[in-house]
Structure formats: structure tokens, C-alpha cells
N, C-alpha and C. Protein backbone atom coordinates (compact mmCIF):
# COMPACT_ATOMS: atom_id res chain seq x y z
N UNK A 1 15.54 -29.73 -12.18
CA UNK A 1 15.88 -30.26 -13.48
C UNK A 1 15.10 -31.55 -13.73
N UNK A 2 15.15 -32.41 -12.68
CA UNK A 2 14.32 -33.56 -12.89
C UNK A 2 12.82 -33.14 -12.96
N UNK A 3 12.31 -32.47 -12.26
CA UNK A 3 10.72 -31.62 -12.82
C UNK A 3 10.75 -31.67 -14.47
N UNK A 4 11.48 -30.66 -15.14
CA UNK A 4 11.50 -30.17 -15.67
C UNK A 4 11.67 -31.28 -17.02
N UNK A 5 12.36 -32.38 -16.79
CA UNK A 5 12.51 -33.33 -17.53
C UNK A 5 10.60 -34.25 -17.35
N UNK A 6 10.49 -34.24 -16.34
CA UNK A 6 9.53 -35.59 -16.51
C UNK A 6 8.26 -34.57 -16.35
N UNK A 7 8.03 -33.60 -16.30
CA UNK A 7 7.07 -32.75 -16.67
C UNK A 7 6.94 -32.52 -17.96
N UNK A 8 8.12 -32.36 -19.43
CA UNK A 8 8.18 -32.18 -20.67
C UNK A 8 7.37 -33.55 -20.72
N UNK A 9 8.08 -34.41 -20.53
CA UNK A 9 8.07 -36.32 -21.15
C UNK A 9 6.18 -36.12 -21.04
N UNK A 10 4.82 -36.16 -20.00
CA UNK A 10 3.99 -36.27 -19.29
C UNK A 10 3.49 -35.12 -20.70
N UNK A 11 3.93 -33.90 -20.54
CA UNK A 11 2.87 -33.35 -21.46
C UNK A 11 3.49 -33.40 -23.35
N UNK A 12 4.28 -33.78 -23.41
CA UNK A 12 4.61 -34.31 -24.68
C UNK A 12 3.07 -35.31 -24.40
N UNK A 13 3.24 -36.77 -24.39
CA UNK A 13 2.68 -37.72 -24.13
C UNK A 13 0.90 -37.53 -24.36
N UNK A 14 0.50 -36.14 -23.71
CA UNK A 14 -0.24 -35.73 -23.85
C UNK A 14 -0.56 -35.36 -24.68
N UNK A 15 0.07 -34.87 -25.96
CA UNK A 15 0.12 -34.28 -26.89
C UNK A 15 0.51 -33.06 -27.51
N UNK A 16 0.77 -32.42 -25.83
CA UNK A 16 1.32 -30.96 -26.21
C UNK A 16 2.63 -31.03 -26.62
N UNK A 17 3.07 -30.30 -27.44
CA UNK A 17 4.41 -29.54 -28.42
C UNK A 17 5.42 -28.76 -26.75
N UNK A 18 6.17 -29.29 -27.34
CA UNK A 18 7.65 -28.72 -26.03
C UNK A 18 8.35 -27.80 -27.33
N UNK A 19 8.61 -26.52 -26.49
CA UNK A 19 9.29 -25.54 -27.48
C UNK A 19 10.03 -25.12 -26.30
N UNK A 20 11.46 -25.07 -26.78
CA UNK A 20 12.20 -24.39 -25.97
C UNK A 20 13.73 -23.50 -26.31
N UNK A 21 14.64 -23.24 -25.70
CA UNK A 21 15.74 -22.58 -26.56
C UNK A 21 17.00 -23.43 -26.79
N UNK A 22 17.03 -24.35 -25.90
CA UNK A 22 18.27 -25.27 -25.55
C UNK A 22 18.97 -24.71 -25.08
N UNK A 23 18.95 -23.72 -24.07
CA UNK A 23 19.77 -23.23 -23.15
C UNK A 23 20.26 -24.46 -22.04
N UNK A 24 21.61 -23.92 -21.53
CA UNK A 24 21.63 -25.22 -20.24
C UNK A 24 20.63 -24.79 -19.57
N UNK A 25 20.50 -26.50 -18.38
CA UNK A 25 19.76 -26.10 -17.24
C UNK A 25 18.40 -26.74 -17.78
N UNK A 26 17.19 -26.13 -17.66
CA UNK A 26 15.73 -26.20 -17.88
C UNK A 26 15.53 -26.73 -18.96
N UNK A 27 15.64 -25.59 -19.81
CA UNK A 27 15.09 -26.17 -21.78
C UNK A 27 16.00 -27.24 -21.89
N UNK A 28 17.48 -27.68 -21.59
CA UNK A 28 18.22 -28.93 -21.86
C UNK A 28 17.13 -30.66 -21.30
N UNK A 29 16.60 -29.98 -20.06
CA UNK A 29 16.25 -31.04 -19.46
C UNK A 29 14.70 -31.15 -19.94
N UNK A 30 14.02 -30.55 -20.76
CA UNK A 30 12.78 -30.25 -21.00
C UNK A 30 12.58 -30.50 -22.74
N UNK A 31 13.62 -30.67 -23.33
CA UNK A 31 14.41 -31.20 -24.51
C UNK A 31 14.34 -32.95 -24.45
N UNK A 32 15.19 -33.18 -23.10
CA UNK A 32 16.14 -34.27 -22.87
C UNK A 32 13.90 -35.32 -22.67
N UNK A 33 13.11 -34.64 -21.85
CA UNK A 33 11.96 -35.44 -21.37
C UNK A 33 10.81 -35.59 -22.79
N UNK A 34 11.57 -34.74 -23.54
CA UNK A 34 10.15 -34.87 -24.83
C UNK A 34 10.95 -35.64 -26.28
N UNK A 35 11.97 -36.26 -25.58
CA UNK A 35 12.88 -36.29 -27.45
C UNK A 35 11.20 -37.59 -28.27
N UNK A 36 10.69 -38.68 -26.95
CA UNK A 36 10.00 -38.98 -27.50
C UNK A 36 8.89 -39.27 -28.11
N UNK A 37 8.49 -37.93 -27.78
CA UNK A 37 7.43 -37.14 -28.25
C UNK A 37 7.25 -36.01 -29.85
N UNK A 38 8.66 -35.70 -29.47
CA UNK A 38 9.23 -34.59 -30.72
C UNK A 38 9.02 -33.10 -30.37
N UNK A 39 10.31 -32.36 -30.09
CA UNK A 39 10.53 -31.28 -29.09
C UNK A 39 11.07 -30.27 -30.27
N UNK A 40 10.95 -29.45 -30.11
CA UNK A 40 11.27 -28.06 -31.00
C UNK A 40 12.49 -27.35 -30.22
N UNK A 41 13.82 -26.98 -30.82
CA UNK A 41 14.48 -26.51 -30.40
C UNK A 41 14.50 -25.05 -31.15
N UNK A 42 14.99 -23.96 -30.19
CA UNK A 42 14.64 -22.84 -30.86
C UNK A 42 16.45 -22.27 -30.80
N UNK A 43 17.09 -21.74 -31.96
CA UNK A 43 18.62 -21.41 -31.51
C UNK A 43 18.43 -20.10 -31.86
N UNK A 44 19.27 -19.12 -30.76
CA UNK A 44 19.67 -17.63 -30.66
C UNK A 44 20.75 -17.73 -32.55
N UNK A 45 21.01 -18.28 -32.49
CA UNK A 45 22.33 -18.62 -33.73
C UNK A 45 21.91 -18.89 -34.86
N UNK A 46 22.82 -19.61 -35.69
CA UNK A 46 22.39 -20.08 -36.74
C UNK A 46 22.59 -21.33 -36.58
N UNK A 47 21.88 -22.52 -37.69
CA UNK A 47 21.64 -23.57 -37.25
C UNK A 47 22.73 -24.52 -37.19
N UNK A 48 23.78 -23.98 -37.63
CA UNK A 48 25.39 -24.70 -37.27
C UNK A 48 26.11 -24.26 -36.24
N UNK A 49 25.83 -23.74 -35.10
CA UNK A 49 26.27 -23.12 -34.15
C UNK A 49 25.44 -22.84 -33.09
N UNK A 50 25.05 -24.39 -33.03
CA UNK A 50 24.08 -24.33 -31.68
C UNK A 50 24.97 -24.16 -30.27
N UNK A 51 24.30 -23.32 -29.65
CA UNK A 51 24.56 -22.90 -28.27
C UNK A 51 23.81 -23.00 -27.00
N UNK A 52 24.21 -23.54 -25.97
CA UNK A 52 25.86 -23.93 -25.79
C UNK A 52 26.33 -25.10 -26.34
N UNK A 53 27.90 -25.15 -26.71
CA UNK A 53 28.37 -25.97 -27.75
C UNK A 53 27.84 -27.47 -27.10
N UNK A 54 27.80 -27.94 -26.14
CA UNK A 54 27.41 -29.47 -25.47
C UNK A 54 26.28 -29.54 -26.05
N UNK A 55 25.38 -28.88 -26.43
CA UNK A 55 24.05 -29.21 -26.83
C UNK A 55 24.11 -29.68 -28.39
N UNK A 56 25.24 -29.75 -28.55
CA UNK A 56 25.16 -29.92 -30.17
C UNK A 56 24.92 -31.45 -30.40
N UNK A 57 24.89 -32.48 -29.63
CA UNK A 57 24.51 -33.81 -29.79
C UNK A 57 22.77 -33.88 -29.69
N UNK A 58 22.77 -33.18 -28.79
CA UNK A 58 21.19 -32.78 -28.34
C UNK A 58 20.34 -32.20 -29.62
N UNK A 59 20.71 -31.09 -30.29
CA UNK A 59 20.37 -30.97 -31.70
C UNK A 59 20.37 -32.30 -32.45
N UNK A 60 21.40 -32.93 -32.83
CA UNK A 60 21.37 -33.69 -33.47
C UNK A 60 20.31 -34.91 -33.34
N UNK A 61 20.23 -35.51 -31.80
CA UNK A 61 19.14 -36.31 -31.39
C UNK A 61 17.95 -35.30 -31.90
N UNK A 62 17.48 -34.87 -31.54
CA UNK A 62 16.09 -33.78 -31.64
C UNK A 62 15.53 -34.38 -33.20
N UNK A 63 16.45 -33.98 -34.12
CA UNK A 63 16.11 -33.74 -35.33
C UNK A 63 16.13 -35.10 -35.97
N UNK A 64 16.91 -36.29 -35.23
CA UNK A 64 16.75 -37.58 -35.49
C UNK A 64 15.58 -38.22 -35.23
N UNK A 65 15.54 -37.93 -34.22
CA UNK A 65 14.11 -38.57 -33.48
C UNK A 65 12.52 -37.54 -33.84
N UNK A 66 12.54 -36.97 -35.50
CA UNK A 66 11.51 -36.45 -35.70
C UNK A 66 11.12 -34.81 -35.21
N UNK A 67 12.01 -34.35 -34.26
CA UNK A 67 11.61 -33.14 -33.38
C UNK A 67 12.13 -31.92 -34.82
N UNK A 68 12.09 -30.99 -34.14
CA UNK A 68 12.64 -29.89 -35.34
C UNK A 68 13.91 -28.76 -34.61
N UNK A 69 14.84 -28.31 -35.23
CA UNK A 69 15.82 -27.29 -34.62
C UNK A 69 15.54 -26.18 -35.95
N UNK A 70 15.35 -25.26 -35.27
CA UNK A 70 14.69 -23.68 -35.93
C UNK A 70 15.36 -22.53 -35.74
N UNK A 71 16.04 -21.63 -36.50
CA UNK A 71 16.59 -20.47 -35.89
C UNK A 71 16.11 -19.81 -36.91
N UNK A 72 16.09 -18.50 -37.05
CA UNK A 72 15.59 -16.96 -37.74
C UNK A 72 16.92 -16.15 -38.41
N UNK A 73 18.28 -16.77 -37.67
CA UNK A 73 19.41 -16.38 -37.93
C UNK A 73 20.12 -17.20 -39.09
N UNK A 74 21.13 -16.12 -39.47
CA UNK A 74 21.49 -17.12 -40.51
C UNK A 74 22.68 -17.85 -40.10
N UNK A 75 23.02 -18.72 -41.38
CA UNK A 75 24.15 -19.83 -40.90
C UNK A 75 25.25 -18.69 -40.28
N UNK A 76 26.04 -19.33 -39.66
CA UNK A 76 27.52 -18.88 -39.47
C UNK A 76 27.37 -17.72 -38.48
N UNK A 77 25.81 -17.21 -37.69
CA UNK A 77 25.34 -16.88 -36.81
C UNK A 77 26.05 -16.88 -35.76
N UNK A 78 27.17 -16.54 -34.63
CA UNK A 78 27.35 -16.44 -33.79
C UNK A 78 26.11 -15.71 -32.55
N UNK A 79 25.53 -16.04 -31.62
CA UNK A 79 24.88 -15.81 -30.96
C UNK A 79 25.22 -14.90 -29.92
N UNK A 80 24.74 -13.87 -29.96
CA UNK A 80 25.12 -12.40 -29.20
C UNK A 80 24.30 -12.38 -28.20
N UNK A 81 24.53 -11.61 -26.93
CA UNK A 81 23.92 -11.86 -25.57
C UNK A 81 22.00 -11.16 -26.02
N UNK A 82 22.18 -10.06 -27.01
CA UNK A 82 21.06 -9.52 -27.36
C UNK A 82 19.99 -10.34 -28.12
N UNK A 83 20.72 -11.55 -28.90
CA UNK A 83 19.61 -12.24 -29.54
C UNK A 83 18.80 -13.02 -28.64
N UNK A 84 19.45 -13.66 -27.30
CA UNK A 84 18.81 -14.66 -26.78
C UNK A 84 17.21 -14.07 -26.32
N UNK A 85 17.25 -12.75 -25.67
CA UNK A 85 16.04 -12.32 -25.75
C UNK A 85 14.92 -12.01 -26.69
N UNK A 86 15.47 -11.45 -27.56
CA UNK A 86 14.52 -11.56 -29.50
C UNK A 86 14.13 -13.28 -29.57
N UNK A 87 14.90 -14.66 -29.61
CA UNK A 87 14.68 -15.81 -29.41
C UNK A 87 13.51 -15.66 -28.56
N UNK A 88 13.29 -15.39 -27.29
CA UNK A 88 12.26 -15.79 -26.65
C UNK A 88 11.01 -15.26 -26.95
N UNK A 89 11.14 -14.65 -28.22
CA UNK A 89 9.72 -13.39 -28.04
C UNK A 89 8.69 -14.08 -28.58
């Protein structure tokens, strides 16, 4: 997790774009290393029902600090075990 954080932060910095899903674990910590850079969150859901629910401060930072939160789904989206894979495609 700490990789995964100060590896985002290093290539943010660099200039590369961090895209991830905000899943726990990895993309949280790969989120958490680029907020100041500006990190793309990608949600299985819709954009009021980010998942998992703890990440919902994490959205909120993201989109404060310039980054973007993106979903394909519509509002009121509950996130089904089948979307998370369509998300990654």
C-alpha cells in the first residue's frame, strides 16, 4: 500500500495522469499519493454512491483538489458485482 501510494505521488509529479477505481486497498492508496497532482477516480456506480462508502470523503477531496470523479452510470446507480469489471475496461 505504501508502494502504491508513493509510486502514484512520483509519477503524478512527473506528469503522468493516475486513473483508478477507488476500490479499497491499491486505487485508495494510489488516489490518496496523487491528490496533489490531480487523480481521476473512476466509480462502478453513479456519482452519488461512491463505493466503498469510506471513500466518499476521498471523492470529495479528489474533486476539491482539481482531480475528476467519472462514472458511465447513472445517478442513484447502485453498483453490482458485474459492473466493477465493465469499469475496468
Amino acid at each position: 500500500i505504501k508502494m502504491a501510494r508513493t509510486l502514484a505521488a512520483e509519477l503524478g509529479r512527473d506528469g503522468f495522469g493516475i486513473v483508478s477505481g477507488l476500490a479499497r486497498g491499491i486505487d485508495t492508496a494510489a488516489h490518496q499519493g496523487s491528490l496533489a497532482s490531480g487523480t481521476i477516480g473512476v466509480l462502478a456506480g453513479g456519482l452519488d454512491l461512491p463505493y466503498p462508502p469510506e471513500n466518499a470523503a476521498l471523492c470529495n477531496e479528489i474533486a476539491e483538489r482539481g482531480g475528476a470523479i467519472i462514472s458511465e452510470m447513472p445517478f442513484g446507480w447502485q453498483p453490482r458485482a458485474q459492473d466493477f469489471p465493465r469499469r475496468n475496461r
